[in-house]
Protein backbone atom coordinates (compact mmCIF):
# COMPACT_ATOMS: atom_id res chain seq x y z
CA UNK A 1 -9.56 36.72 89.58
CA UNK A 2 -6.83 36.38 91.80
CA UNK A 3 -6.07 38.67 95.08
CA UNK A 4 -3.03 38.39 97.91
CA UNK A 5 -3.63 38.92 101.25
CA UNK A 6 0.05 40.26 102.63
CA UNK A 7 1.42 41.06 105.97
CA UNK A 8 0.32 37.52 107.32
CA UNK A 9 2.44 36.21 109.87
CA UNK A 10 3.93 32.62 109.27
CA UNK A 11 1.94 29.62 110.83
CA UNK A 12 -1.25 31.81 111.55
CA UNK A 13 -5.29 30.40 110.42
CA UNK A 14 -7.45 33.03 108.55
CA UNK A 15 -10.91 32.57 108.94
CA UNK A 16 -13.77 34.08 107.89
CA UNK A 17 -12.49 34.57 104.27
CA UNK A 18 -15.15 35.19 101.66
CA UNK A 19 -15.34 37.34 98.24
CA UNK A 20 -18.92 38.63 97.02
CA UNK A 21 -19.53 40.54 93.33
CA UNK A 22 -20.83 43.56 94.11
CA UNK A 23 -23.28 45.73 91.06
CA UNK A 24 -25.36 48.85 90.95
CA UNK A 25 -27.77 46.96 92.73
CA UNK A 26 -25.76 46.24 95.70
CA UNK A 27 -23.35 43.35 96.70
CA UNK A 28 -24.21 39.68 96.42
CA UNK A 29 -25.25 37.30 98.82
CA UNK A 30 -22.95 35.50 101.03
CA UNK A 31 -21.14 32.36 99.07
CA UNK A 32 -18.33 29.98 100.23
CA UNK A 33 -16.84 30.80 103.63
CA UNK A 34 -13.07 29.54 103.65
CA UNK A 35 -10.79 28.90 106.33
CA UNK A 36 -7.22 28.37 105.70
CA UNK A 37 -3.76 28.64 106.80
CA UNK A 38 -0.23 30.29 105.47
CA UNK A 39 2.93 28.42 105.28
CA UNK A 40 4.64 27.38 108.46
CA UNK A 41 8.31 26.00 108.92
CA UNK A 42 8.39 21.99 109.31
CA UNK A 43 7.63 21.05 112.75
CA UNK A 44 10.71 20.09 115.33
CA UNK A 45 12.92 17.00 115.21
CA UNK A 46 11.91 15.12 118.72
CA UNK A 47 13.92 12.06 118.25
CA UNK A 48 17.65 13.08 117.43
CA UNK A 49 19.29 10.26 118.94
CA UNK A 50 22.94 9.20 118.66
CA UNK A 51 23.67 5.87 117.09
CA UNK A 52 27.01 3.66 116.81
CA UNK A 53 30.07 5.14 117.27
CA UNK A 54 33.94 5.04 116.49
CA UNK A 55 37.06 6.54 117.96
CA UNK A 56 36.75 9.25 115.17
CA UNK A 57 32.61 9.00 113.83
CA UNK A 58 29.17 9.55 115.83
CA UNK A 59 26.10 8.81 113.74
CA UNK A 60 23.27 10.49 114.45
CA UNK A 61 19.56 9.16 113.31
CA UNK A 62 15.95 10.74 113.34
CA UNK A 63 12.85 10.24 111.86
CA UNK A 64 11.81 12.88 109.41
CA UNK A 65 9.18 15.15 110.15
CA UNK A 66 5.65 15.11 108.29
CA UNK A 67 5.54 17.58 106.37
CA UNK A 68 3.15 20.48 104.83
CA UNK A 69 2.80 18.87 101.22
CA UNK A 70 2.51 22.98 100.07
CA UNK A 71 6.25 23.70 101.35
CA UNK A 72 8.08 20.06 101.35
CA UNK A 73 11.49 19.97 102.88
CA UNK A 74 14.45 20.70 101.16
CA UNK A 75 17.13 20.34 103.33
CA UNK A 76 18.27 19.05 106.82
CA UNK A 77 20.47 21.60 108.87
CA UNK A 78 22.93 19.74 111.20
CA UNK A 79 24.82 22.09 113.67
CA UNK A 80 27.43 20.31 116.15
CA UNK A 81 30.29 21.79 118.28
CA UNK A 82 33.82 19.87 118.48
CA UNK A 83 36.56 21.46 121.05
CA UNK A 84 34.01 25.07 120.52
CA UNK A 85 34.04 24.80 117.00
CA UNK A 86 30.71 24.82 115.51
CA UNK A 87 30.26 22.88 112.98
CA UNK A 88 27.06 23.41 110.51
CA UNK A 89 26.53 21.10 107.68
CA UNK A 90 23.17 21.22 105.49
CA UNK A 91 21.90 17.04 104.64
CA UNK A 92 20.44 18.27 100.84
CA UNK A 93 17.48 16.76 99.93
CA UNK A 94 13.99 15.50 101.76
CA UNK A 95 14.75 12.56 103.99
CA UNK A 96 11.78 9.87 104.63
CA UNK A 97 11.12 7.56 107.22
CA UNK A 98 14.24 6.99 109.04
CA UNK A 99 17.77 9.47 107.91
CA UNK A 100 20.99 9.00 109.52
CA UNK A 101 24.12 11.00 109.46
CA UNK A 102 27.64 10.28 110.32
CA UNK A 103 30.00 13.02 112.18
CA UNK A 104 33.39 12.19 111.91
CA UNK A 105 36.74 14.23 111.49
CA UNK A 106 34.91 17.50 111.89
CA UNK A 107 32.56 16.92 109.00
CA UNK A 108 29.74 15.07 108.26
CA UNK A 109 28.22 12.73 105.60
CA UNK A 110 24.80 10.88 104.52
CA UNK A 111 24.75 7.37 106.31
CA UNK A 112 24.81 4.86 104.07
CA UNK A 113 21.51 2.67 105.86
């Protein structure tokens, strides 16, 4: 049997969760008691840091966040402002360990490390 709790809030613990089969007789005894938690987004980036850089490129590099093996990460969203033009640029893909990403001529690209 399968039921959906809806309405959750991202991020948030449910506790107490338990299902009993109920009969004329009247409901069974407790069994397994389950705690457990609904999707959250991927935790912050806490070590942007800018790397080399070129009259006309900035790279930037960060180590990619750990993340909830039930929702992996997809993409990287990079937002940067040049002369108050913002600039957003999605990195596709999961990045591991180490990613780096060049700005350079108003756009960006992958680093190549």
């Amino acid at each position: 049997a399968v039921f959906i709790i809806t309405g959750l809030p991202a991020g948030v613990v449910v506790t107490g969760i338990d299902v009993r089969a109920v009969n004329l007789v009247g409901p069974a005894v407790k069994g397994n008691v389950l705690i457990a938690k609904t999707l959250d987004v991927p935790p912050a980036i806490t070590d942007l840091a800018a790397g080399s850089a070129t009259p006309t490129t900035l790279t930037l590099t960060w180590t990619a966040p750990l993340e909830d093996p039930r929702a992996p990460i997809q993409d990287h969203e990079i937002r940067y402002t040049v002369n108050g033009v913002v600039h957003n640029v999605v990195l596709k893909g999961p990045a591991f360990g180490t990613t780096g990403f060049v700005i350079g001529g108003g756009s960006g690209s992958p680093a190549s490390e």
